[in-house]
Protein backbone atom coordinates (compact mmCIF):
# COMPACT_ATOMS: atom_id res chain seq x y z
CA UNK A 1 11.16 -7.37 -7.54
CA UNK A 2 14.67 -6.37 -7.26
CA UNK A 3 17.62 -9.17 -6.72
CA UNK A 4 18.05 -8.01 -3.21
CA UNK A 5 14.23 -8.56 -2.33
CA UNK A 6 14.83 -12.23 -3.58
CA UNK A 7 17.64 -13.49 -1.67
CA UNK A 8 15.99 -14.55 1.38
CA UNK A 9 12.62 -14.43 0.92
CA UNK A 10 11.79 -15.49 4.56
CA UNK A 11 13.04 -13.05 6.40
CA UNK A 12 10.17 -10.62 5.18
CA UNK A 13 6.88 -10.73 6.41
CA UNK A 14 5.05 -9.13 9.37
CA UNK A 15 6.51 -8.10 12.45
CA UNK A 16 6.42 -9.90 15.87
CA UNK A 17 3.70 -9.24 17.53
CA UNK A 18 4.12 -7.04 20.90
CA UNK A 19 4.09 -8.62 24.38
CA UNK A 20 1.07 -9.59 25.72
CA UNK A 21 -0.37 -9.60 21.98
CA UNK A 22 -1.48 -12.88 20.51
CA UNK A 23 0.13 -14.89 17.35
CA UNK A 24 -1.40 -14.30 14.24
CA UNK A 25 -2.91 -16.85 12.33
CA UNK A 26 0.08 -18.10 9.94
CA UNK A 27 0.62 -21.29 7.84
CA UNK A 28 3.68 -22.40 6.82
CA UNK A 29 3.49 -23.04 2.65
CA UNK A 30 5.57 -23.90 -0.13
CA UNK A 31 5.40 -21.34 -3.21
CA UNK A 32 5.79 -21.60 -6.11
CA UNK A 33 7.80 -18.48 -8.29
CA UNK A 34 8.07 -18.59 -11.84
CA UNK A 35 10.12 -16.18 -13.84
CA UNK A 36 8.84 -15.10 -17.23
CA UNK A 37 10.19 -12.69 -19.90
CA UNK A 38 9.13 -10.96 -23.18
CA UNK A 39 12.07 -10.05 -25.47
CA UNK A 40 10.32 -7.69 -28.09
CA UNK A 41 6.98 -5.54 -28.64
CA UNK A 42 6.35 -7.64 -31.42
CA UNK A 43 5.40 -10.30 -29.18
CA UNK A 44 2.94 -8.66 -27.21
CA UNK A 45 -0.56 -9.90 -27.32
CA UNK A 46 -2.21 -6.67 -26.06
CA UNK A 47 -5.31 -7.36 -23.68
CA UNK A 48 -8.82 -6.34 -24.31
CA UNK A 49 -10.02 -2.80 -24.10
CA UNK A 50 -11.39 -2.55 -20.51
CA UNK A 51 -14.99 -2.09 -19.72
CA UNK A 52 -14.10 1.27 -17.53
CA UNK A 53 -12.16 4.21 -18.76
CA UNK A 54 -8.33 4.04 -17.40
CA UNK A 55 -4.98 6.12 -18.06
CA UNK A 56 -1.84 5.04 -16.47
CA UNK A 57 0.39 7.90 -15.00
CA UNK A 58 3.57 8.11 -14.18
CA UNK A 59 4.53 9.30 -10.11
CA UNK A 60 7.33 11.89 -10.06
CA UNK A 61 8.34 12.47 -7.59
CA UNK A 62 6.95 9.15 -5.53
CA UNK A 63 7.33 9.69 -2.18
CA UNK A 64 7.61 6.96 0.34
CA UNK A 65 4.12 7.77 1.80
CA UNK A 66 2.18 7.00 -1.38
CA UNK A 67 4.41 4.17 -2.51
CA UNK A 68 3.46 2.43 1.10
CA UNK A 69 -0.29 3.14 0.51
CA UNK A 70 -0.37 1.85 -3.15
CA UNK A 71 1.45 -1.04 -1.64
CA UNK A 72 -0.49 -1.82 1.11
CA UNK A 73 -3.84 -1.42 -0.62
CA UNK A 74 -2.93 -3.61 -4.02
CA UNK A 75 -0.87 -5.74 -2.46
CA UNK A 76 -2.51 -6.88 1.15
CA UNK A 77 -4.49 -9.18 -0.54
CA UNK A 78 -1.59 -11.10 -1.92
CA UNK A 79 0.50 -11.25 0.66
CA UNK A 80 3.18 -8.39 -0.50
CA UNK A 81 5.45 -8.14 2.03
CA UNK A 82 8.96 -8.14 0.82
CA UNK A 83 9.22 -4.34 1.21
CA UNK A 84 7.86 -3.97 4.79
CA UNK A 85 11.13 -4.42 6.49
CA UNK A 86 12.82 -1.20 4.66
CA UNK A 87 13.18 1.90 6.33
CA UNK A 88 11.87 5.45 5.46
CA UNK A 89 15.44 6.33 4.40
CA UNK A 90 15.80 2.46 2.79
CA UNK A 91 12.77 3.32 0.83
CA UNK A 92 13.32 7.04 0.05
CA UNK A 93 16.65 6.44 -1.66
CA UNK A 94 15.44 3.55 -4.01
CA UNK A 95 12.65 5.64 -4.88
CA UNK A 96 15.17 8.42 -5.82
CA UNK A 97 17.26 6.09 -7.92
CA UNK A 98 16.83 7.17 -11.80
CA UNK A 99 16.81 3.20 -12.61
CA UNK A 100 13.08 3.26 -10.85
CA UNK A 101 9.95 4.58 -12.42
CA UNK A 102 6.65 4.24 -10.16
CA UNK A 103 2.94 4.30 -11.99
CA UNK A 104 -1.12 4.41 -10.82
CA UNK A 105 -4.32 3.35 -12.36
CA UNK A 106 -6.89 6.37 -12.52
CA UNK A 107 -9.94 4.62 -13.71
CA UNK A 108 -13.55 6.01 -13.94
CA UNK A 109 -15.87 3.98 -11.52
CA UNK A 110 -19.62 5.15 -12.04
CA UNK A 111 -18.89 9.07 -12.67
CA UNK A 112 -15.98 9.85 -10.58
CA UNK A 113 -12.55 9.33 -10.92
CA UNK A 114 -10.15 7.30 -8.46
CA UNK A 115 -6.22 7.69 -8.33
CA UNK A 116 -5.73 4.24 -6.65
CA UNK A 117 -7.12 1.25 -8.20
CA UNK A 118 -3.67 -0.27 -9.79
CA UNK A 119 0.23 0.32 -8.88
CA UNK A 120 3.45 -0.46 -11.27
CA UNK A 121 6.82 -0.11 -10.20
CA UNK A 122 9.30 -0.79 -13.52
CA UNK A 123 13.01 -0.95 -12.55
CA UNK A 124 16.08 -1.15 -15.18
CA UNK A 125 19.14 -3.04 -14.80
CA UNK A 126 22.39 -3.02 -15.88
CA UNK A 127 22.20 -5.25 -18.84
CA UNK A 128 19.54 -3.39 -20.01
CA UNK A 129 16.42 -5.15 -19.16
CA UNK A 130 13.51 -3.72 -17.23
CA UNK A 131 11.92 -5.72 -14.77
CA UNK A 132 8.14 -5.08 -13.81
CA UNK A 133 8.50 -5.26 -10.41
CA UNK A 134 5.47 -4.94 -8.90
CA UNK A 135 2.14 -4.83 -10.99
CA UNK A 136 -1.39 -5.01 -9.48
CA UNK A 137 -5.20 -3.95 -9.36
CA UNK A 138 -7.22 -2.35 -6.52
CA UNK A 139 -10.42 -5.59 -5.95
CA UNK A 140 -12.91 -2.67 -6.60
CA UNK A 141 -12.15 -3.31 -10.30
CA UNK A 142 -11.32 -6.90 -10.66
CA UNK A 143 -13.69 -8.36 -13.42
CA UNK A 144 -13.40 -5.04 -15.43
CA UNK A 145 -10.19 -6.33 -17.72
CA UNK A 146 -8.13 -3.82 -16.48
CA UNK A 147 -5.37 -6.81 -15.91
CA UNK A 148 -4.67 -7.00 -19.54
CA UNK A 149 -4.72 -4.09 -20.21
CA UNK A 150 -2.44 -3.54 -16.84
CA UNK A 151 0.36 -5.75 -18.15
CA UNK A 152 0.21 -4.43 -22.14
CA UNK A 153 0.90 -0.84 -20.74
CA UNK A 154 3.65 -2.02 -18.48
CA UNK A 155 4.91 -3.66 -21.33
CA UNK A 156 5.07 -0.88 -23.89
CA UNK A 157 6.01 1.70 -21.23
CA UNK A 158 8.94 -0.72 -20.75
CA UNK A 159 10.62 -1.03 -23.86
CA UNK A 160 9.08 2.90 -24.40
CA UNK A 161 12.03 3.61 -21.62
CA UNK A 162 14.70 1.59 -23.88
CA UNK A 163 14.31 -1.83 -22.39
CA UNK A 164 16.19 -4.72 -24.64
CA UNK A 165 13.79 -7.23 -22.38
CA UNK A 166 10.69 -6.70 -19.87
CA UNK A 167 10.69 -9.85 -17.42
CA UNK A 168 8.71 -10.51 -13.83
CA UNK A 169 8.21 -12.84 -11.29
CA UNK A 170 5.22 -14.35 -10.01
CA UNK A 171 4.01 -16.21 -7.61
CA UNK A 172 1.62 -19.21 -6.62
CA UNK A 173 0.20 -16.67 -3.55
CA UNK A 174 -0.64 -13.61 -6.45
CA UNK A 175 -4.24 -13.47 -7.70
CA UNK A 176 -4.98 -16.55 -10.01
CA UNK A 177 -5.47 -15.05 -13.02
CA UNK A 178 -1.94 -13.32 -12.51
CA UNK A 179 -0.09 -16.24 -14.63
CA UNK A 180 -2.44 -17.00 -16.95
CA UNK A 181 -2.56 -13.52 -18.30
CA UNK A 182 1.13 -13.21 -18.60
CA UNK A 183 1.24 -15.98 -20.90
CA UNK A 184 -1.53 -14.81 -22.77
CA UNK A 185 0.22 -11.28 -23.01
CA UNK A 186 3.17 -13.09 -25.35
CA UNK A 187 5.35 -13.42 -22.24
CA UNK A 188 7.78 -16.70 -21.92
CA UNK A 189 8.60 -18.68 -18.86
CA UNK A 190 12.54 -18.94 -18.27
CA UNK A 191 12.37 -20.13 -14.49
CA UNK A 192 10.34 -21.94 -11.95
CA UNK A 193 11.50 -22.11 -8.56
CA UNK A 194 10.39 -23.44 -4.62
CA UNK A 195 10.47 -21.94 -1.60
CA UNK A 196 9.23 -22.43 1.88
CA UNK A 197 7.19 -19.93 3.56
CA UNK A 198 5.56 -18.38 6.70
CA UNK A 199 2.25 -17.25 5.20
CA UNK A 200 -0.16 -14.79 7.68
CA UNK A 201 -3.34 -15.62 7.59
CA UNK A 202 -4.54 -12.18 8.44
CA UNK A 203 -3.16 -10.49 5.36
């Protein structure tokens, strides 16, 4: 995510709850973030064909509405939060910025095709690197090696757009396999960092 999600990474998370309303359920963690890059396409290790038919597809325009839903759906799971304290017009104008590009998985599950099983948002920066700033599969098809295949298309799309470097962030509260399948995609790890967190319990 971008350098201004980062900075305080505790300050993001879900509202208070109205009066009269009860706590939610919350823990209070340490997490783990590890920073990991890939400096060419020669050293990606592209995943396995996936068991279902997939395309990925570009979102342009992406409007704030279906960036929330995509971000909600993949993300809930896995505690994505950082973005739910921006505004509509917060939102709206990073979406807008040329520097962002915003992808979904349409994958074939049985005979019908779904819009909304996987999200991407690539972002460049001003040294010329592209970070993959949020990546991540709908649970309907978890188990159908879609997350290989996920990160080698994020990957080529990347340096597709003129990237000199693709790097990411993960986290010790993503899916499990998230990690492990970066590093098996060619990618390097240049960072590993702790922070303290108020984790829901209800998300």
């Amino acid at each position: 995510m971008s350098e201004s999600d980062r900075k305080n990474p505790e300050k993001f998370g879900p509202t208070s709850p109205s009066a009269g309303q009860a706590e939610p359920a919350s823990t209070h963690s340490e997490v783990t973030r590890t920073y990991l890059e890939i400096s060419s396409l020669t050293q990606l290790v592209p995943g396995q064909p996936p068991s279902v038919s997939a395309t990925l597809q570009r979102i342009d325009p992406c409007t704030v509405d279906t960036w929330r839903a995509l971000y909600r759906q993949i993300g809930a799971p896995w505690h994505w939060h950082d973005r739910d304290a921006w505004d509509q017009r917060a939102m709206a104008a990073h979406l807008e910025r040329p520097e962002v590009r915003v992808y979904r998985v349409k994958a074939e599950l049985g005979q019908v095709w779904t819009d909304d099983v996987g999200f991407l948002e690539l972002e460049r920066h001003s040294d010329g690197s592209i970070e993959i700033a949020y990546i991540g599969l709908d649970q309907r098809v978890l188990g159908q090696r879609l997350g290989g295949w996920l990160v080698s298309k994020a990957v080529q799309t990347a340096f597709a757009w003129g990237a000199v470097r693709v790097w990411l962030h993960t986290c010790s509260l993503d899916a499990p396999a998230a990690l492990p399948n970066y590093l098996a995609r060619g990618f390097s790890v240049t960072r590993v960092e702790s922070y303290h967190r108020t984790v829901s319990l209800n998300s």
